[in-house]
N, C-alpha and C. Protein backbone atom coordinates (compact mmCIF):
# COMPACT_ATOMS: atom_id res chain seq x y z
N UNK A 1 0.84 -1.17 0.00
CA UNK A 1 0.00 0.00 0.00
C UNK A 1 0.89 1.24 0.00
N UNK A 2 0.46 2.01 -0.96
CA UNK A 2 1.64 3.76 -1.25
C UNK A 2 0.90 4.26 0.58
N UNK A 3 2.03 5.45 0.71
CA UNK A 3 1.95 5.87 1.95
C UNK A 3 0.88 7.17 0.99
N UNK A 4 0.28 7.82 2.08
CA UNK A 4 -0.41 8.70 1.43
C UNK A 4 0.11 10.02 1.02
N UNK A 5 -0.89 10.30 0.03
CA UNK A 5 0.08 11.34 -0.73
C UNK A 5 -0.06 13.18 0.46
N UNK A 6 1.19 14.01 0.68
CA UNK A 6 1.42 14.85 1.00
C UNK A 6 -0.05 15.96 0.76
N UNK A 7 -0.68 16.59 1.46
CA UNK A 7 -1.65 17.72 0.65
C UNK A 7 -0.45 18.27 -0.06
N UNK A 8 -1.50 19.38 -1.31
CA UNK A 8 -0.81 20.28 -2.35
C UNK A 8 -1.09 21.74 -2.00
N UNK A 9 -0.14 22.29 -1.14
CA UNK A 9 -0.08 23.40 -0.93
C UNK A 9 0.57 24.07 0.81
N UNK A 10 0.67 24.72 1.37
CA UNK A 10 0.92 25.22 1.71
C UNK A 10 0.27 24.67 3.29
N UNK A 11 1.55 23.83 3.82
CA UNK A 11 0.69 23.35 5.08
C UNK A 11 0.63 23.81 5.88
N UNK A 12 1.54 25.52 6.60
CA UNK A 12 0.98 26.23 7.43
C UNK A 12 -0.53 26.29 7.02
N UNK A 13 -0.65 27.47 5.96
CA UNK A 13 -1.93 28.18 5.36
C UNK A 13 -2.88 27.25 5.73
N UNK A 14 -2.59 25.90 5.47
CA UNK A 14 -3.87 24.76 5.74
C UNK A 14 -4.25 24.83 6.66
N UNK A 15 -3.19 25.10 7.72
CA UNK A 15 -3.56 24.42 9.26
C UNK A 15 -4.96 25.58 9.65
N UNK A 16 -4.37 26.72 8.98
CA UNK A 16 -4.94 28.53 9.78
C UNK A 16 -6.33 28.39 8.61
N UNK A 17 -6.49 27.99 7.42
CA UNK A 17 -7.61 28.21 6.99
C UNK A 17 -7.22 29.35 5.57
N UNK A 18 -5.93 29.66 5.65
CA UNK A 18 -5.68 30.73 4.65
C UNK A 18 -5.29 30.15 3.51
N UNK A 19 -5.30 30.89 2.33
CA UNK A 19 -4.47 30.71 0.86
C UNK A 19 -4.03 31.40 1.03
N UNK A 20 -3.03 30.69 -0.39
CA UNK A 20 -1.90 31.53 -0.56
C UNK A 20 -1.35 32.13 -1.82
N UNK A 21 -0.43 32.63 -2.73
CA UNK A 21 -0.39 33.18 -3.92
C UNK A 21 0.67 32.06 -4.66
N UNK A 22 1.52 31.99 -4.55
CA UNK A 22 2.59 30.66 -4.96
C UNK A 22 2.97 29.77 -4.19
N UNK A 23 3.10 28.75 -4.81
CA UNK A 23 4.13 27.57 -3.59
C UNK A 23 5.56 27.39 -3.98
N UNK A 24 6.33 27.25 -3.03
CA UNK A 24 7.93 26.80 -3.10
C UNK A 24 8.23 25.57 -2.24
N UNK A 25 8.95 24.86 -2.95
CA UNK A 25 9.69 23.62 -2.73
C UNK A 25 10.93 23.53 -2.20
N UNK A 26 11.59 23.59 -0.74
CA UNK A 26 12.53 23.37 -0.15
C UNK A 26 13.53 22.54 -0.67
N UNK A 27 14.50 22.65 -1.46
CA UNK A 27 15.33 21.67 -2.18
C UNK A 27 16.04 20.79 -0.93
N UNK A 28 16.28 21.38 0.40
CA UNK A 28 17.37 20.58 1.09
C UNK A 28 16.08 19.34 1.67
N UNK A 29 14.95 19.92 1.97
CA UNK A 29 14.23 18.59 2.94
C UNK A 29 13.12 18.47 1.79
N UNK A 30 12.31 19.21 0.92
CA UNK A 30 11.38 19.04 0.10
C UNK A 30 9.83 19.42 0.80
N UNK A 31 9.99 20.47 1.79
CA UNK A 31 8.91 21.28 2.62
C UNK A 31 8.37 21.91 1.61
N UNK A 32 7.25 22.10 1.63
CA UNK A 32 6.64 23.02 0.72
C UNK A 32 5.70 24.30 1.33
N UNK A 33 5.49 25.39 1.20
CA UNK A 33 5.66 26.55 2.20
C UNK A 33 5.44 27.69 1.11
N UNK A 34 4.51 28.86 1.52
CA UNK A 34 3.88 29.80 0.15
C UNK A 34 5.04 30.85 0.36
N UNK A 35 4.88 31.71 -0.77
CA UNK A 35 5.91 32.61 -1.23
C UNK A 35 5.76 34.00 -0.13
N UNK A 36 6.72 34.92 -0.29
CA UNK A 36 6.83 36.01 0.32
C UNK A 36 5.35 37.08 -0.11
N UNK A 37 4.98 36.53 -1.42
CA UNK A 37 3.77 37.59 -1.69
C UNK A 37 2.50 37.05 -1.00
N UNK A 38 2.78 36.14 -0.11
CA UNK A 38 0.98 35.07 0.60
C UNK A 38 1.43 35.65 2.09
N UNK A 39 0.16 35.65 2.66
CA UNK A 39 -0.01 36.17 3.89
C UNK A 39 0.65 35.01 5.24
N UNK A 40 1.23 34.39 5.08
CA UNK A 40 1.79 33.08 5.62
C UNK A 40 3.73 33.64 5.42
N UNK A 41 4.03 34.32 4.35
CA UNK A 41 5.07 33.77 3.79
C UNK A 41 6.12 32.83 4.01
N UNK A 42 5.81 31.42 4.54
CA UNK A 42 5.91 30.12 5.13
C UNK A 42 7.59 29.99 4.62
N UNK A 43 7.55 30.20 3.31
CA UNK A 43 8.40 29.65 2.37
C UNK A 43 10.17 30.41 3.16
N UNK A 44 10.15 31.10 3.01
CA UNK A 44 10.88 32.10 3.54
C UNK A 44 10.98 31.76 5.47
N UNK A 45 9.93 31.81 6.30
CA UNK A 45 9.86 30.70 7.63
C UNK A 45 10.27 29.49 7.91
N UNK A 46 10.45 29.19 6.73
CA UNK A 46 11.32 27.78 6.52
C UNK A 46 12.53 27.50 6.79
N UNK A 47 13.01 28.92 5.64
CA UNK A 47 14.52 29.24 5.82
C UNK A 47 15.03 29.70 6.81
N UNK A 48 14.17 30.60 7.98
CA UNK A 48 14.92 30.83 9.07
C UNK A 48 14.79 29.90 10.35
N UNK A 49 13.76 29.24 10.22
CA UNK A 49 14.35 28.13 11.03
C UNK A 49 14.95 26.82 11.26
N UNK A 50 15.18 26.48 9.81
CA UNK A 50 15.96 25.21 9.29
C UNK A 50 17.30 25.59 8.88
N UNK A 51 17.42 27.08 8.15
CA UNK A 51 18.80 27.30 7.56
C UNK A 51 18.72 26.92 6.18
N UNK A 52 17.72 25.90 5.72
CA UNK A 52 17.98 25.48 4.61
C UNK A 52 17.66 26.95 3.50
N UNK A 53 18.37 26.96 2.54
CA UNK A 53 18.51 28.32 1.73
C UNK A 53 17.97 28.79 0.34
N UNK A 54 17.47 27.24 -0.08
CA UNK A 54 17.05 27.07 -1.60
C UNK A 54 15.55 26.82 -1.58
N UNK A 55 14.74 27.41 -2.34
CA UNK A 55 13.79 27.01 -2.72
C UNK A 55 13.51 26.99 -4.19
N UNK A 56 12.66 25.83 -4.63
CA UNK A 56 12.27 25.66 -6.19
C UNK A 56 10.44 26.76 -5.96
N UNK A 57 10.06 27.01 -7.48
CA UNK A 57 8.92 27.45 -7.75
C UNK A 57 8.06 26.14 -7.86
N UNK A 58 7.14 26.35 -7.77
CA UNK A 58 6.06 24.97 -8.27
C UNK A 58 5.07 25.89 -9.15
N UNK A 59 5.07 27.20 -9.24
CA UNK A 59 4.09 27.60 -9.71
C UNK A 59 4.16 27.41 -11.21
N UNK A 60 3.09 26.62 -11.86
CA UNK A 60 3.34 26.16 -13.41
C UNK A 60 3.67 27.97 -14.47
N UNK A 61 4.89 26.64 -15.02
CA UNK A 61 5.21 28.08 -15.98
C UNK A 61 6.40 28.75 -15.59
N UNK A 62 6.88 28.58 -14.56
CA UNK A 62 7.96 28.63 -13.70
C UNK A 62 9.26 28.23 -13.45
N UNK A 63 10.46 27.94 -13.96
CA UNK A 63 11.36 27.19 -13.79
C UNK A 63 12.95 28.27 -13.18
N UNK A 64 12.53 28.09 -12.04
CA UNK A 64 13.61 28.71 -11.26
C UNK A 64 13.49 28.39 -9.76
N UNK A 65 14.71 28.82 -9.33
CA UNK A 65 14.86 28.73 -7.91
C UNK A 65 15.36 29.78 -7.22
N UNK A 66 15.22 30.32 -5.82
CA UNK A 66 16.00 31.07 -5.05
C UNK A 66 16.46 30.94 -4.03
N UNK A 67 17.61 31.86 -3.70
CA UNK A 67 18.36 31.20 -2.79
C UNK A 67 18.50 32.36 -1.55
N UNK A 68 17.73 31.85 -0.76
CA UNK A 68 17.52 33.19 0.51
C UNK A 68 18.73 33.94 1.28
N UNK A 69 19.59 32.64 1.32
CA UNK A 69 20.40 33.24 2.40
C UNK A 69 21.52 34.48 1.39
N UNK A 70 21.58 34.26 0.30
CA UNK A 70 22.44 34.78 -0.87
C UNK A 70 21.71 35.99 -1.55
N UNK A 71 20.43 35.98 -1.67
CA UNK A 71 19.23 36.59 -2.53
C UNK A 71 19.80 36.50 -4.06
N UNK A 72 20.05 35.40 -4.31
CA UNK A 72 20.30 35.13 -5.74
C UNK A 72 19.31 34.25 -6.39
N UNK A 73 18.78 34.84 -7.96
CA UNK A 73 17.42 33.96 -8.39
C UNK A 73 18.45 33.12 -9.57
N UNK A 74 18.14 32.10 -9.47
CA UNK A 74 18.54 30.50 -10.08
C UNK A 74 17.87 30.32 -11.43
N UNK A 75 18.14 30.25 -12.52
CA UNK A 75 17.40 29.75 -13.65
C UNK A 75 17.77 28.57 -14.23
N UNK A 76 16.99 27.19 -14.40
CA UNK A 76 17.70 26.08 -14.56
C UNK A 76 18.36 26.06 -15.71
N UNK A 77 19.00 25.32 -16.62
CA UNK A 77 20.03 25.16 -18.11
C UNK A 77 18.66 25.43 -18.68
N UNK A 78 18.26 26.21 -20.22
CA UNK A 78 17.41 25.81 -20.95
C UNK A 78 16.05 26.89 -20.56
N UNK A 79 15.93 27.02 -19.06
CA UNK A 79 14.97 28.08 -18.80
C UNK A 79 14.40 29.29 -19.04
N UNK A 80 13.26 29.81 -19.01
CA UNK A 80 13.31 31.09 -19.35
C UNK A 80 12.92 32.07 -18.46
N UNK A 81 13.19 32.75 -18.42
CA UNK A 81 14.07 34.19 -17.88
C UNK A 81 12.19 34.84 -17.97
N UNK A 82 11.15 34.99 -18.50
CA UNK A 82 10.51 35.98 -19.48
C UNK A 82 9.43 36.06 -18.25
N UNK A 83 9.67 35.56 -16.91
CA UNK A 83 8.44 35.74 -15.89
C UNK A 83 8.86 36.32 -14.48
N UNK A 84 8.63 37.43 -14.06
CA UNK A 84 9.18 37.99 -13.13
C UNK A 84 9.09 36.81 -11.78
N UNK A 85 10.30 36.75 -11.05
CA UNK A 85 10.37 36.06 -9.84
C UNK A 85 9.70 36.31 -8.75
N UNK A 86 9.07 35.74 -8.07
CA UNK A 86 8.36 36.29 -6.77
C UNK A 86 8.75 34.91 -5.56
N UNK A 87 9.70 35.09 -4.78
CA UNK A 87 10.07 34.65 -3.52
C UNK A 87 8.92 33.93 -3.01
């Protein structure tokens, strides 16, 4: 039997009842946690209490990452550049 699947989105926001505007993907543990523009900004809460520094976008259409502790935005090989970043 598969273990069950993770909810999709933002499991502070879940707990409180809120949405959120984007999701990000913790590259070091794979937490998932909403962006600096959602009323949670989880994603970023992540980073200061784990340390971990990278997050991926999940938001479709999206192919980048950032890196908090650096404030440097990541574009994978092949990516495009043509969508403003939002943390």
């Amino acid at each position: 039997m598969a273990p069950p699947a993770r909810p999709v989105g933002c499991a502070d926001c879940l707990s409180r009842g809120w949405s959120w505007v984007r999701l990000r993907r913790c590259v070091t543990c794979g937490a998932v946690g909403c962006c600096d523009s959602s009323r949670g900004a989880h994603a970023y809460d992540h980073h200061l209490t784990s340390g971990h520094p990278v997050v991926l976008s999940l938001a479709p259409g999206e192919d980048w990452a950032w890196c908090f502790a650096d404030e440097v935005f990541l574009v994978r090989s092949g990516g495009s550049r043509s969508r403003t970043p939002r943390r």
